[in-house]
N, C-alpha and C. Protein backbone atom coordinates (compact mmCIF):
# COMPACT_ATOMS: atom_id res chain seq x y z
N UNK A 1 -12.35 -10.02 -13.98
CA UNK A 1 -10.98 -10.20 -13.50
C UNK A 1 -10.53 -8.96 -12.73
N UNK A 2 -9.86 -9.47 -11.74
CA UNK A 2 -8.98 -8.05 -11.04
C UNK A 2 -7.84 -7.57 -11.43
N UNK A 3 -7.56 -6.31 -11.31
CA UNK A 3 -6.15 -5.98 -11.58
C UNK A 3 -4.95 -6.49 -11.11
N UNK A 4 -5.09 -7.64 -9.86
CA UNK A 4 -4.22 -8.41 -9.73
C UNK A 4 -3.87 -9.83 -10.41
N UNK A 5 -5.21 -10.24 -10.77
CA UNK A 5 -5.48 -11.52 -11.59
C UNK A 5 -4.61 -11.31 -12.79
N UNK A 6 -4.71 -10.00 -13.49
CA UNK A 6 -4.55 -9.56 -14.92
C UNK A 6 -3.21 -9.38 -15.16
N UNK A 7 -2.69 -8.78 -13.64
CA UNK A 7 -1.41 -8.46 -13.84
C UNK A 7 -0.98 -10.41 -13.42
N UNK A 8 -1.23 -11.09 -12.93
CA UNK A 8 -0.69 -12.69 -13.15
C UNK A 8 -0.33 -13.65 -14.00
N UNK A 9 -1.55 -13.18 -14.59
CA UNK A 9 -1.96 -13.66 -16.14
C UNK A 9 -0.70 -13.47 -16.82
N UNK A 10 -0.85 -11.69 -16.91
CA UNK A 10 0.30 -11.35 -18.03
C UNK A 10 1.57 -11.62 -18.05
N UNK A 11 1.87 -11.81 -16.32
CA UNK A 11 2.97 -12.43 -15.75
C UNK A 11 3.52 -13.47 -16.54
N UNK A 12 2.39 -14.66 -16.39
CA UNK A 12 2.60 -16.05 -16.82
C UNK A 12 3.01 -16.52 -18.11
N UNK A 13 2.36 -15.08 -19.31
CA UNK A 13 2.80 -15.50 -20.24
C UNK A 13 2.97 -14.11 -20.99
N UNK A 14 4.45 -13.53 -20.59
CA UNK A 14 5.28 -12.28 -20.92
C UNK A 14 5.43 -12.63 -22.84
N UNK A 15 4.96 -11.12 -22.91
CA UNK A 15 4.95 -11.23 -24.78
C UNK A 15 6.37 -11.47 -24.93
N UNK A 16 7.21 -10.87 -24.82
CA UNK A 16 8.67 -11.29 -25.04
C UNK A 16 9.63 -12.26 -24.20
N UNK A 17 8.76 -12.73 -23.76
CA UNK A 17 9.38 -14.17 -22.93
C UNK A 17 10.41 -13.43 -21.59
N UNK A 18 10.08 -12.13 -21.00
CA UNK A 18 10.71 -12.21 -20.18
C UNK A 18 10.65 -12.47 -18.85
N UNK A 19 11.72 -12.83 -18.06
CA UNK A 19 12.07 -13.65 -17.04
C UNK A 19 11.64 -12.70 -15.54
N UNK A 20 10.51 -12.80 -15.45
CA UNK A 20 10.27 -11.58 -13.88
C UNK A 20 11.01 -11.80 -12.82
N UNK A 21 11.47 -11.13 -11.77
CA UNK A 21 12.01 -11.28 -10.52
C UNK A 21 10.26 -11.58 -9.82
N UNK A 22 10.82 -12.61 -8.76
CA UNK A 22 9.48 -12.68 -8.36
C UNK A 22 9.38 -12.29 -7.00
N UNK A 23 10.32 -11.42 -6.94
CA UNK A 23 9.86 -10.44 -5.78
C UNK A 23 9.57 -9.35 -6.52
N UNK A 24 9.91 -8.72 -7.01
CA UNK A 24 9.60 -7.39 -7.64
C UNK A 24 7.56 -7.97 -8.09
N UNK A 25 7.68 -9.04 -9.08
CA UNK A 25 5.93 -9.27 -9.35
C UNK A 25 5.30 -9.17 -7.61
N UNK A 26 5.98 -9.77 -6.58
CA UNK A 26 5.08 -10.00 -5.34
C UNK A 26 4.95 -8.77 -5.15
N UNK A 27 5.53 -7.93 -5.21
CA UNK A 27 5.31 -6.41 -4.68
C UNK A 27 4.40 -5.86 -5.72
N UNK A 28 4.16 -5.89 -6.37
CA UNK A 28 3.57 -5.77 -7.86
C UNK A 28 2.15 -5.77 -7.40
N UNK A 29 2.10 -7.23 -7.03
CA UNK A 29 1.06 -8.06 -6.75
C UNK A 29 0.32 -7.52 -5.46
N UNK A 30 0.45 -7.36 -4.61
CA UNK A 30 0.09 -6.86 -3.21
C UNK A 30 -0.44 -4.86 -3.64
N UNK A 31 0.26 -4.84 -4.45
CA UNK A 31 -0.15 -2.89 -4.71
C UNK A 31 -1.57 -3.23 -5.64
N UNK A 32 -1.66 -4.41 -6.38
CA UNK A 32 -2.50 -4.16 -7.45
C UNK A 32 -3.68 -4.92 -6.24
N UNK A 33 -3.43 -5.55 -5.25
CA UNK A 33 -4.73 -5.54 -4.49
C UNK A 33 -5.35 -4.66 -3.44
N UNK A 34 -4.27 -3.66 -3.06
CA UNK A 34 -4.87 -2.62 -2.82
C UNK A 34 -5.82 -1.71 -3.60
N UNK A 35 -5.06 -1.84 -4.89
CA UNK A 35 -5.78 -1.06 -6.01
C UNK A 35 -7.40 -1.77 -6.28
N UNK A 36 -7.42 -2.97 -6.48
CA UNK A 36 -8.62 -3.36 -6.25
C UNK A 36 -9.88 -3.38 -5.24
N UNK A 37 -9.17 -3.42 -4.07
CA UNK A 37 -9.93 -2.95 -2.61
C UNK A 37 -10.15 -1.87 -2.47
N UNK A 38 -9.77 -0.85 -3.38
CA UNK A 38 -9.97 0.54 -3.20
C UNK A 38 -11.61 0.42 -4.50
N UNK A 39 -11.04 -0.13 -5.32
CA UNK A 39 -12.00 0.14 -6.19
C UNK A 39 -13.56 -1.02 -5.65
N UNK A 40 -13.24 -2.15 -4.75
CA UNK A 40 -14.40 -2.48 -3.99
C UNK A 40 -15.06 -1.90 -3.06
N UNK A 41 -14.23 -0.25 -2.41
CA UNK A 41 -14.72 0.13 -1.60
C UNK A 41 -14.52 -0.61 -0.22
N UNK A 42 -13.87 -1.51 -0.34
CA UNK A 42 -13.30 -2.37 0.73
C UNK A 42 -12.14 -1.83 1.64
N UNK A 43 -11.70 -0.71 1.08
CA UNK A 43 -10.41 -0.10 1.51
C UNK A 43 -10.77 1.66 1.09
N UNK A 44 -9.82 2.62 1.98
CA UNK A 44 -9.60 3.52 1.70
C UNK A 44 -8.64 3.95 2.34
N UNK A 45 -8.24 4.90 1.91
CA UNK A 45 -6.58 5.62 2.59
C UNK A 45 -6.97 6.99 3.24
N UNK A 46 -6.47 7.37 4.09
CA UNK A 46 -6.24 8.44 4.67
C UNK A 46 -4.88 8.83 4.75
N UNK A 47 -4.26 9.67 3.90
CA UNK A 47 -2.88 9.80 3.58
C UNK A 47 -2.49 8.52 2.82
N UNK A 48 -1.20 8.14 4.02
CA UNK A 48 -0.56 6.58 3.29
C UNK A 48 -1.20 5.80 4.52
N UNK A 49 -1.71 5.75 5.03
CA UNK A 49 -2.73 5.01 5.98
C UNK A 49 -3.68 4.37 5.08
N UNK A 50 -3.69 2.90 5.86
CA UNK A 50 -5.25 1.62 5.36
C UNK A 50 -6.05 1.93 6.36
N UNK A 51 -7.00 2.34 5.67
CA UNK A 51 -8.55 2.01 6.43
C UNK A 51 -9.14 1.18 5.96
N UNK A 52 -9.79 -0.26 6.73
CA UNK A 52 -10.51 -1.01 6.61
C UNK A 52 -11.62 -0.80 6.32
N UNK A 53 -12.83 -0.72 5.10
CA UNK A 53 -13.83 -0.12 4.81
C UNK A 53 -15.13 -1.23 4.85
N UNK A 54 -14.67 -2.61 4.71
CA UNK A 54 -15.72 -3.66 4.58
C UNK A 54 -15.10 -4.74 4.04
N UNK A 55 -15.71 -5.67 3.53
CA UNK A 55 -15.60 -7.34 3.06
C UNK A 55 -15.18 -6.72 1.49
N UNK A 56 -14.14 -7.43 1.27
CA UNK A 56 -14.03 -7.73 -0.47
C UNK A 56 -15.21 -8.53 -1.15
N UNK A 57 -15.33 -8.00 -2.57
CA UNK A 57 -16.56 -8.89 -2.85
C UNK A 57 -16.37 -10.02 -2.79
N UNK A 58 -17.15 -11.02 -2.73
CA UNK A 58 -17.13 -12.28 -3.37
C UNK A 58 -16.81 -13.22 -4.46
N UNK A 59 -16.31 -14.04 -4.71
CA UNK A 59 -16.09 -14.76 -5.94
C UNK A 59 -14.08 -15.12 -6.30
N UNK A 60 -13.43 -13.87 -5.06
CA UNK A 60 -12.04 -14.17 -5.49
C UNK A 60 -11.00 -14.31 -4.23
N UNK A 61 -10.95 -15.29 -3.90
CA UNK A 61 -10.26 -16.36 -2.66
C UNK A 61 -9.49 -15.23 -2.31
N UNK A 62 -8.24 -14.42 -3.17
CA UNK A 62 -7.34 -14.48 -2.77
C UNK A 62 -7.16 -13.28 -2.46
N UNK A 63 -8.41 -12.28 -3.05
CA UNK A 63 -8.56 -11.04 -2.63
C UNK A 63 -9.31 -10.81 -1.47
N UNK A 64 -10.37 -11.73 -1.32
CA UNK A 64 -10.99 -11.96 0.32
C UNK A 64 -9.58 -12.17 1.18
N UNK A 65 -8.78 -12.59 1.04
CA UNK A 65 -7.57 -13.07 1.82
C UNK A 65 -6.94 -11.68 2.27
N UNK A 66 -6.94 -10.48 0.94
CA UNK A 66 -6.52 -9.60 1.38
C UNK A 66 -7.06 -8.89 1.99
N UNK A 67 -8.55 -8.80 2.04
CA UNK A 67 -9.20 -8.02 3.06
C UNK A 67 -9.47 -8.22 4.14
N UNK A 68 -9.23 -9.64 4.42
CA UNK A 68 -9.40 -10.35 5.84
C UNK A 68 -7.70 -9.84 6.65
N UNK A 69 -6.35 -10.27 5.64
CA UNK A 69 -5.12 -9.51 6.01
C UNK A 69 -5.52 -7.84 6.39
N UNK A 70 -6.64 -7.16 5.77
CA UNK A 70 -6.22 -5.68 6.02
C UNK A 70 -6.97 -5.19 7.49
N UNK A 71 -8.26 -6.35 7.92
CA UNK A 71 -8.75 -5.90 8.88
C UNK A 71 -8.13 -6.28 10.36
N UNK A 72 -7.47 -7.69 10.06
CA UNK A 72 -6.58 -8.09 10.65
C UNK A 72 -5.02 -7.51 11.22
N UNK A 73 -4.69 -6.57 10.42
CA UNK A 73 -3.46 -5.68 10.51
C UNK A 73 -3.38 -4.88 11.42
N UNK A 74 -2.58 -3.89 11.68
CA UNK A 74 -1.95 -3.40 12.75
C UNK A 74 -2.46 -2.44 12.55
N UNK A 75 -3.24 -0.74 13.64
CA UNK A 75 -4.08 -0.29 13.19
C UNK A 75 -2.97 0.96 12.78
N UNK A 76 -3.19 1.45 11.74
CA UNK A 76 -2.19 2.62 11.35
C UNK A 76 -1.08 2.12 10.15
N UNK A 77 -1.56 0.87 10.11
CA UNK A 77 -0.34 0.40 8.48
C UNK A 77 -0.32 1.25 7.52
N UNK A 78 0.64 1.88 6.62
CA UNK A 78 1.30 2.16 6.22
C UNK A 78 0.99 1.21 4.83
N UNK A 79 0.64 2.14 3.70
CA UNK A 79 0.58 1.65 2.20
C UNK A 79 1.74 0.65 2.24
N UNK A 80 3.03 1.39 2.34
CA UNK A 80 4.26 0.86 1.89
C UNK A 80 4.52 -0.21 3.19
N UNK A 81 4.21 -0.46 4.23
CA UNK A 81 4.19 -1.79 5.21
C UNK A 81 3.23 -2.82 4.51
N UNK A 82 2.22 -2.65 4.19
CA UNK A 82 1.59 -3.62 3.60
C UNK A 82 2.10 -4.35 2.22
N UNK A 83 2.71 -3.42 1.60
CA UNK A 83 3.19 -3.96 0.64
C UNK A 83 4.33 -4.72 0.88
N UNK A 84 5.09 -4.67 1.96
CA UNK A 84 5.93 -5.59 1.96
C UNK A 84 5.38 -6.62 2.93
N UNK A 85 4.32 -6.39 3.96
CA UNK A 85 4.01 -7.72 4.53
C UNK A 85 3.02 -8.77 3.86
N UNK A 86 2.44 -7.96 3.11
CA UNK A 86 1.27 -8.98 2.00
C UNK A 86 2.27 -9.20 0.59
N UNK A 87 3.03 -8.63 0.38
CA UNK A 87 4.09 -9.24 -0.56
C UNK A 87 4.61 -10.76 -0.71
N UNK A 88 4.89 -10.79 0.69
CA UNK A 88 6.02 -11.93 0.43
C UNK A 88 5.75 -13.35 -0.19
N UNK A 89 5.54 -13.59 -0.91
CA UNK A 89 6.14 -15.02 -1.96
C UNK A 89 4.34 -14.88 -2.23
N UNK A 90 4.08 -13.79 -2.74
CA UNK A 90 2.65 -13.87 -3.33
C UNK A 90 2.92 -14.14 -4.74
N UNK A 91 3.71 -14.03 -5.90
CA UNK A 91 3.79 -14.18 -6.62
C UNK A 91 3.54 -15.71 -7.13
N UNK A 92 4.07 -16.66 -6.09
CA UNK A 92 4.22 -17.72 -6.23
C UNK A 92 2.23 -18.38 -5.74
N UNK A 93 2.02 -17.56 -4.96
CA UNK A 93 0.28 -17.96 -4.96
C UNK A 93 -0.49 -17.94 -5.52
N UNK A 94 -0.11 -16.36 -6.28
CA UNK A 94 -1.37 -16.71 -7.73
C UNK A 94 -0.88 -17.45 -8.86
N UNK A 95 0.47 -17.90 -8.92
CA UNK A 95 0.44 -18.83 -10.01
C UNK A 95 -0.11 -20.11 -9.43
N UNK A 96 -0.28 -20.43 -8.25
CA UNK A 96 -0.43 -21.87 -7.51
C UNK A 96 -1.99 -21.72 -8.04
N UNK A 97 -2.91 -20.82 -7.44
CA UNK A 97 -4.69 -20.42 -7.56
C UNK A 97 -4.52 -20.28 -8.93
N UNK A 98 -4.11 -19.69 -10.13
CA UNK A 98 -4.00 -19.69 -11.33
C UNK A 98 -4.03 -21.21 -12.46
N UNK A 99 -2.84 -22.03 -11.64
CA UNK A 99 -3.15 -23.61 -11.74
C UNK A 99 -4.03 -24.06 -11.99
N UNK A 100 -4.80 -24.33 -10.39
CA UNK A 100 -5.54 -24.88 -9.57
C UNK A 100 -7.05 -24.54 -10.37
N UNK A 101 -7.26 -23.14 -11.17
CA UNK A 101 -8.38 -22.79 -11.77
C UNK A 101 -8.30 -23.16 -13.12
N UNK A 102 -7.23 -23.66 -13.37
CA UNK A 102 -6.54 -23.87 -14.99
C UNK A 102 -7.01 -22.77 -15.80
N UNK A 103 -6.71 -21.47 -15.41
CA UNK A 103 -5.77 -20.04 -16.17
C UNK A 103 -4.62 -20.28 -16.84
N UNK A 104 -3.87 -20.93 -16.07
CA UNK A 104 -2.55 -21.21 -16.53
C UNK A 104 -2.11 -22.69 -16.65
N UNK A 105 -1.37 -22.97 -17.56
CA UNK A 105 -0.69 -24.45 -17.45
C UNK A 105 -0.02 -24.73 -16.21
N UNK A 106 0.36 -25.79 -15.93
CA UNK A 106 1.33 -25.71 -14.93
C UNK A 106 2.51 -25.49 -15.59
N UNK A 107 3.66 -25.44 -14.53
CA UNK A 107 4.95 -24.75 -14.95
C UNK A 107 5.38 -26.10 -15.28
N UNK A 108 6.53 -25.97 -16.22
CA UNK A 108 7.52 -27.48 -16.23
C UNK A 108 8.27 -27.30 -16.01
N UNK A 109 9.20 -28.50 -14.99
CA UNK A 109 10.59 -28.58 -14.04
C UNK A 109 11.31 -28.61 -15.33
N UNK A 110 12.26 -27.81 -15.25
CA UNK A 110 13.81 -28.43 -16.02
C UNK A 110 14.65 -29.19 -15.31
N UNK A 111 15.25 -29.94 -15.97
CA UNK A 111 16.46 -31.04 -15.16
C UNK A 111 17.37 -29.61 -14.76
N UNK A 112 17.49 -28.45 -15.40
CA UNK A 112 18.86 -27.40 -14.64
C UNK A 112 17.85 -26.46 -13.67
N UNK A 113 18.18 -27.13 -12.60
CA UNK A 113 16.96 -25.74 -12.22
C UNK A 113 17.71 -24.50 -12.02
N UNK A 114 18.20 -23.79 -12.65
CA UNK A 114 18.79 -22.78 -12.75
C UNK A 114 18.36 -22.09 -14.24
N UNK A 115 17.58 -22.91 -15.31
CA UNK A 115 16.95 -22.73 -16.37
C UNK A 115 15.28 -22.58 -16.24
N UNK A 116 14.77 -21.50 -16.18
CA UNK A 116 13.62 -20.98 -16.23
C UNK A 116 12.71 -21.37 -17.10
N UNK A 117 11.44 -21.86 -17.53
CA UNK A 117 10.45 -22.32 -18.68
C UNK A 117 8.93 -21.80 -18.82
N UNK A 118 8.61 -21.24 -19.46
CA UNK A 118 7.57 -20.69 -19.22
C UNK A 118 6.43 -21.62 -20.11
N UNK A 119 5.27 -21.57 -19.92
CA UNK A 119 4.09 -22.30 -20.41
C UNK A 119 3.20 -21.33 -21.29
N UNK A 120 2.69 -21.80 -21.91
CA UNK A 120 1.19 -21.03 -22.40
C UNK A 120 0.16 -21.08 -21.67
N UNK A 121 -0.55 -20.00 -21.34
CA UNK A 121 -1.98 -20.05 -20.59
C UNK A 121 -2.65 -21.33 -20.98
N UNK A 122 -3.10 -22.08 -19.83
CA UNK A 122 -4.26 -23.42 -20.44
C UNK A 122 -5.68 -22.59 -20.71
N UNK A 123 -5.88 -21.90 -20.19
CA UNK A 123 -7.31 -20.63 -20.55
C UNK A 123 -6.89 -19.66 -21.29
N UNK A 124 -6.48 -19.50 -22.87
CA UNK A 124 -5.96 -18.55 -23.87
C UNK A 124 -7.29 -17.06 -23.77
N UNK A 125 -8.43 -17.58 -23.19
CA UNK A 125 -9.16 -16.07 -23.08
C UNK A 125 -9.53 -15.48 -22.12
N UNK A 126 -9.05 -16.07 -20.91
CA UNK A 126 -8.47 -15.14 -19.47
C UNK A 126 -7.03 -13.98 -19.49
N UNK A 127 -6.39 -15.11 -20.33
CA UNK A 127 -4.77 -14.35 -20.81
C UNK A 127 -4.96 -13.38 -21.53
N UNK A 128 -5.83 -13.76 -22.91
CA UNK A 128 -6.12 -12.51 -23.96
C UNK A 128 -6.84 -11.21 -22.99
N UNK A 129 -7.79 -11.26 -22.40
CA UNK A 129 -8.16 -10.09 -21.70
C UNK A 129 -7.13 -9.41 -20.82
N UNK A 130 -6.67 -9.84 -20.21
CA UNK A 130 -5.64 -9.60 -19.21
C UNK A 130 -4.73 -9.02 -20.28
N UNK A 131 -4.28 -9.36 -21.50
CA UNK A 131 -3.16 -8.97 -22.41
C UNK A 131 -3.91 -7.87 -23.34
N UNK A 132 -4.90 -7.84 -23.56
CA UNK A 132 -5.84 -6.70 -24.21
C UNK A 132 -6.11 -5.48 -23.20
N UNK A 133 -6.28 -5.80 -22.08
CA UNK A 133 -6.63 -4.38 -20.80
C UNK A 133 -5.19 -3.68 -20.98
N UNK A 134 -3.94 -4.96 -20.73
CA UNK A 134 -2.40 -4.18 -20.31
C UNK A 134 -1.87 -3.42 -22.20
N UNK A 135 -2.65 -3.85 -23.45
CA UNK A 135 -2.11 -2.97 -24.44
C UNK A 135 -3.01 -2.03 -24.93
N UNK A 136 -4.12 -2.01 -24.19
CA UNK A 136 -5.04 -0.85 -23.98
C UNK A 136 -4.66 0.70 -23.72
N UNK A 137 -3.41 0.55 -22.79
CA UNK A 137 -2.78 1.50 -22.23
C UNK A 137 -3.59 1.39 -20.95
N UNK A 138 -4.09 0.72 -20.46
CA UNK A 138 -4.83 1.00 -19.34
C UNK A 138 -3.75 1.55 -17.62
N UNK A 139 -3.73 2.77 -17.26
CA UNK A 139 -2.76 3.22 -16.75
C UNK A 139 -2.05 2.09 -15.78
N UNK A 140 -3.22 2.07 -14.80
CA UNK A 140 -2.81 1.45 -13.24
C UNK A 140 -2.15 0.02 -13.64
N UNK A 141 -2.50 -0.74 -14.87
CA UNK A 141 -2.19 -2.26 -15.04
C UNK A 141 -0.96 -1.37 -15.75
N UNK A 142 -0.97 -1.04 -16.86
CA UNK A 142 0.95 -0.29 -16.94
C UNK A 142 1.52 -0.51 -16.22
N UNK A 143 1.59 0.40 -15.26
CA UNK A 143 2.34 0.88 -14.28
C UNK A 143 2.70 -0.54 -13.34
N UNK A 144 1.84 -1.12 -13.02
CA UNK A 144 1.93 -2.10 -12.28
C UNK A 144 3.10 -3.37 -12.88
N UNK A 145 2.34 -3.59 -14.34
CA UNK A 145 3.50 -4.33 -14.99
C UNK A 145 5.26 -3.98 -15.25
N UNK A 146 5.27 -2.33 -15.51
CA UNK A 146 6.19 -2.13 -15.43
C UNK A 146 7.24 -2.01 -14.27
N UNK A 147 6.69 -1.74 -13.12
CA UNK A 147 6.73 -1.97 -11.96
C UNK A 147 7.46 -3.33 -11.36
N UNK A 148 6.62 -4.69 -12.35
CA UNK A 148 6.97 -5.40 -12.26
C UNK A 148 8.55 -6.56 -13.12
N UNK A 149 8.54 -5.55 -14.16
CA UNK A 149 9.95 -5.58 -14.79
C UNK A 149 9.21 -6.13 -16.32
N UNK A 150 7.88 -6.28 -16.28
CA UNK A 150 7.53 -6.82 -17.40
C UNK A 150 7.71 -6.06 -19.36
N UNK A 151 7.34 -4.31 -18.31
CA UNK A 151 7.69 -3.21 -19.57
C UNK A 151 8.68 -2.22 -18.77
N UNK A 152 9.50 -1.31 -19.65
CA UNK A 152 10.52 -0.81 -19.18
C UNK A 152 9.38 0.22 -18.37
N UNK A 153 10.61 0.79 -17.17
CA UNK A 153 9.85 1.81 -16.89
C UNK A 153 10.44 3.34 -16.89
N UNK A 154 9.52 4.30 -16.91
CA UNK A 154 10.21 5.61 -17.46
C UNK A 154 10.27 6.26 -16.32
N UNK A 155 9.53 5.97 -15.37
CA UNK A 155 9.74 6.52 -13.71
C UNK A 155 8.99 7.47 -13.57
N UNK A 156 8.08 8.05 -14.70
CA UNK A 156 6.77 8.71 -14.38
C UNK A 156 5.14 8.25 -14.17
N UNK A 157 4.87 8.46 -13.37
CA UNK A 157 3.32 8.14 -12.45
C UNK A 157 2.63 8.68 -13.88
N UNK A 158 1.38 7.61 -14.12
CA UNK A 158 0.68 7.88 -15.40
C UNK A 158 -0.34 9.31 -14.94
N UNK A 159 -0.57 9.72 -15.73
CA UNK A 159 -1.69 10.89 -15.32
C UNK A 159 -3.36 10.69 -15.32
N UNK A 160 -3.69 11.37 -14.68
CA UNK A 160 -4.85 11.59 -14.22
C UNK A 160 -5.82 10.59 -13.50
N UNK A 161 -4.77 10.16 -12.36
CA UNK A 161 -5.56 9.13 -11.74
C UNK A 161 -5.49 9.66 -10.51
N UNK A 162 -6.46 9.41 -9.23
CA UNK A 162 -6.70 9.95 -8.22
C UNK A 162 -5.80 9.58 -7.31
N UNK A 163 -5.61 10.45 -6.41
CA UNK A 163 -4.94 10.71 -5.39
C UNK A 163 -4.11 9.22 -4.67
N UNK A 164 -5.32 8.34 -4.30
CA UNK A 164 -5.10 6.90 -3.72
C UNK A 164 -4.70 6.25 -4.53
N UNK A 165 -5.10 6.14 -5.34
CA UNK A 165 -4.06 5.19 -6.56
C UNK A 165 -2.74 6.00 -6.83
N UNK A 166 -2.37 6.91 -6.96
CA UNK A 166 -1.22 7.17 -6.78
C UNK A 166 0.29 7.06 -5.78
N UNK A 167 -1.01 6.98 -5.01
CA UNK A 167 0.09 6.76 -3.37
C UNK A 167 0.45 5.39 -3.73
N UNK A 168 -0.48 4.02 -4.05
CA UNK A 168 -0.22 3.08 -4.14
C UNK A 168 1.11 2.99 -4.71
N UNK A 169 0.52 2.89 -6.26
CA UNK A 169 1.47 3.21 -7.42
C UNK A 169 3.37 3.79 -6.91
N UNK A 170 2.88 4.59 -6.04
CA UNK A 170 4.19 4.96 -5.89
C UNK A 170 5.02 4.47 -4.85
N UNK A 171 4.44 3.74 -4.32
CA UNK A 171 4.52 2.74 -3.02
C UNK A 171 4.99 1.94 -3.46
N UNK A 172 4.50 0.85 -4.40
CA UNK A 172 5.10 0.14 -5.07
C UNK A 172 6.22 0.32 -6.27
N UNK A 173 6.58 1.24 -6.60
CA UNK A 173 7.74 1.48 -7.45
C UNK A 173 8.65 1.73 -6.39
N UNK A 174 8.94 2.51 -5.11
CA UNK A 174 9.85 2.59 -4.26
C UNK A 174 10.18 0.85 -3.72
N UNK A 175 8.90 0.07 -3.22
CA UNK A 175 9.81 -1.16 -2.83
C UNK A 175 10.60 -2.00 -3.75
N UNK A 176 9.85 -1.92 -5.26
CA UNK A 176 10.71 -2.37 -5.93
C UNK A 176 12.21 -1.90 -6.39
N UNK A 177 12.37 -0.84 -6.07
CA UNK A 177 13.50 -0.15 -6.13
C UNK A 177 14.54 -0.72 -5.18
N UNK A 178 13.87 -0.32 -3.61
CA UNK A 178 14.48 -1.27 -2.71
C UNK A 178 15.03 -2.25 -2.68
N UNK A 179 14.16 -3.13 -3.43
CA UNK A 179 14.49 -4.44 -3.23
C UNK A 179 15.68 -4.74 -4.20
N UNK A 180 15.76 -3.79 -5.65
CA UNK A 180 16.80 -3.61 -6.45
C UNK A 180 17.73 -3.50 -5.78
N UNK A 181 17.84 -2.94 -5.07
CA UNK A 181 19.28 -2.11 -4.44
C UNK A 181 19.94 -3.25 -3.43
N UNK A 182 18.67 -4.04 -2.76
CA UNK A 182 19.43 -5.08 -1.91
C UNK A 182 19.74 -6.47 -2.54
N UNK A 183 19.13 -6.12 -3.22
CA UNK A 183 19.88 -7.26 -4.90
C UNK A 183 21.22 -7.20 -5.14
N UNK A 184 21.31 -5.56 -5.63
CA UNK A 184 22.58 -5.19 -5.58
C UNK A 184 23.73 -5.47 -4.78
N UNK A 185 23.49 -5.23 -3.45
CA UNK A 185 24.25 -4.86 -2.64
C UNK A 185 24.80 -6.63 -2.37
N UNK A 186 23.77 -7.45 -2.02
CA UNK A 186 23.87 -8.70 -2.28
C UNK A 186 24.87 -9.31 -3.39
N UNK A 187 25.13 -9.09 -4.52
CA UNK A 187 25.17 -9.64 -5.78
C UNK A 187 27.02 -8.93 -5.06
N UNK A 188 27.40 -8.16 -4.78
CA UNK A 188 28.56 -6.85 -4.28
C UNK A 188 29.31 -7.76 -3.43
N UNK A 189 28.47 -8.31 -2.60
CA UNK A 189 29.30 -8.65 -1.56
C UNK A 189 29.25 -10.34 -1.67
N UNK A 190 28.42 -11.10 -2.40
CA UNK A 190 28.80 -11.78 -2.78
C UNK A 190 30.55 -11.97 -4.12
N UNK A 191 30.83 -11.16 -4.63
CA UNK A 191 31.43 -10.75 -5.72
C UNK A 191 32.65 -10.89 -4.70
N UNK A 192 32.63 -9.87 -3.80
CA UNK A 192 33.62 -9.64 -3.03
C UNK A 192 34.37 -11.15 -2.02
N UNK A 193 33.40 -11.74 -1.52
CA UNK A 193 33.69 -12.71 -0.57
C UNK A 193 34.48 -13.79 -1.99
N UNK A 194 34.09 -13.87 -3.08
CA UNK A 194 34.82 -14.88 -4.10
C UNK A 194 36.05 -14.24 -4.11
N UNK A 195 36.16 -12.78 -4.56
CA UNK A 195 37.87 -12.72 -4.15
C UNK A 195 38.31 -12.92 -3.58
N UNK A 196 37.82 -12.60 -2.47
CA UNK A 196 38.53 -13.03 -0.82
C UNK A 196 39.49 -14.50 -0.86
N UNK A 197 38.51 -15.07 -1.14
CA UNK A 197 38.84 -16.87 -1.63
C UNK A 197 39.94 -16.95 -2.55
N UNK A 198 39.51 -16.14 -3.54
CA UNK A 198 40.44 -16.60 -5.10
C UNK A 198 41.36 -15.59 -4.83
N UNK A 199 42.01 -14.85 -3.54
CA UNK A 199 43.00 -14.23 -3.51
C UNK A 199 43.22 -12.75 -4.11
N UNK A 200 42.17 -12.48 -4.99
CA UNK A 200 42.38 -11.80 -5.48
C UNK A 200 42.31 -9.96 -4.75
């Protein structure tokens, strides 16, 4: 399994049932396949620069996808550009490929769709590994989960991991931050335009 698979997994079925933003997991998601392309040798950084290094291995659709996105890209991308252009509504893909491999149950509609439901893994020992690596302490899947809103986060970079994984890592805690803030700002001015209305 990859560190993106693992971090999906754990996604799908949060020990305390909590509710991810699934932009914050997509951003999540896109750092932890860098992190893997680094570790295929498929990728390397020069600063916060992607260098295209070769083919992702074989065997995982969606990480070939990302290496075909990285050779394909603009030459001089930017850790933190990729993460938001290979981000977007990825969250929602590996639960779709997660399905489709039956890792996961499918999701069930609620009649409120404004009420969230989560499933049990249909593969309980894809999940268990994936949930055994992340209480391992295993740094980069930490970080990543927490990252992803799954464990709190303390806002310190785990130690003793190399240089490129760090840039990642920290790449991805800034967009998620970002994207906090335009949550915020959103949620503000929505708030505001209801007074407007209600006079207030």
């Amino acid at each position: 399994m990859t560190t993106a698979r693992d971090l999906a997994l754990v996604a799908a079925d949060p020990q305390d049932r909590t509710v991810v933003e699934q932009g914050d997991l997509s951003l999540a998601l896109a750092g932890a396949e860098l992190i893997d392309l680094l570790d295929a040798e498929a990728l390397t950084l020069d600063g916060d620069l992607l260098v295209s290094a070769g083919p992702a291995p074989a065997g995982d659709a969606l990480l070939s996808e990302a290496a075909q996105w990285l050779a394909d890209g603009e030459p001089g991308e930017t850790v933190d550009d990729w993460i938001w252009r290979r981000g977007r509504d990825l969250a929602g893909r590996y639960r779709t490929v997660l399905e489709e491999e039956g890792l996961v149950a499918p999701e069930r509609r609620s009649r409120n769709p404004l009420r969230r439901q989560h499933t049990a893994p249909a593969d309980p020992s894809a999940a268990r590994a994936a949930g055994e690596r992340r209480s391992s302490g295993e740094p980069v899947l930490g970080a990543l989960a927490a990252a992803a809103g799954l464990t709190e986060r303390d806002g310190d970079m785990p130690d003793g991991l190399a240089d490129d994984r760090t840039t990642v890592l920290a790449a991805v805690l800034q967009a998620v931050t970002e994207l906090a803030g335009e949550r915020q700002r959103r949620t503000i001015e929505a708030a505001a335009f209801d007074n407007i209305w209600r006079g207030d």
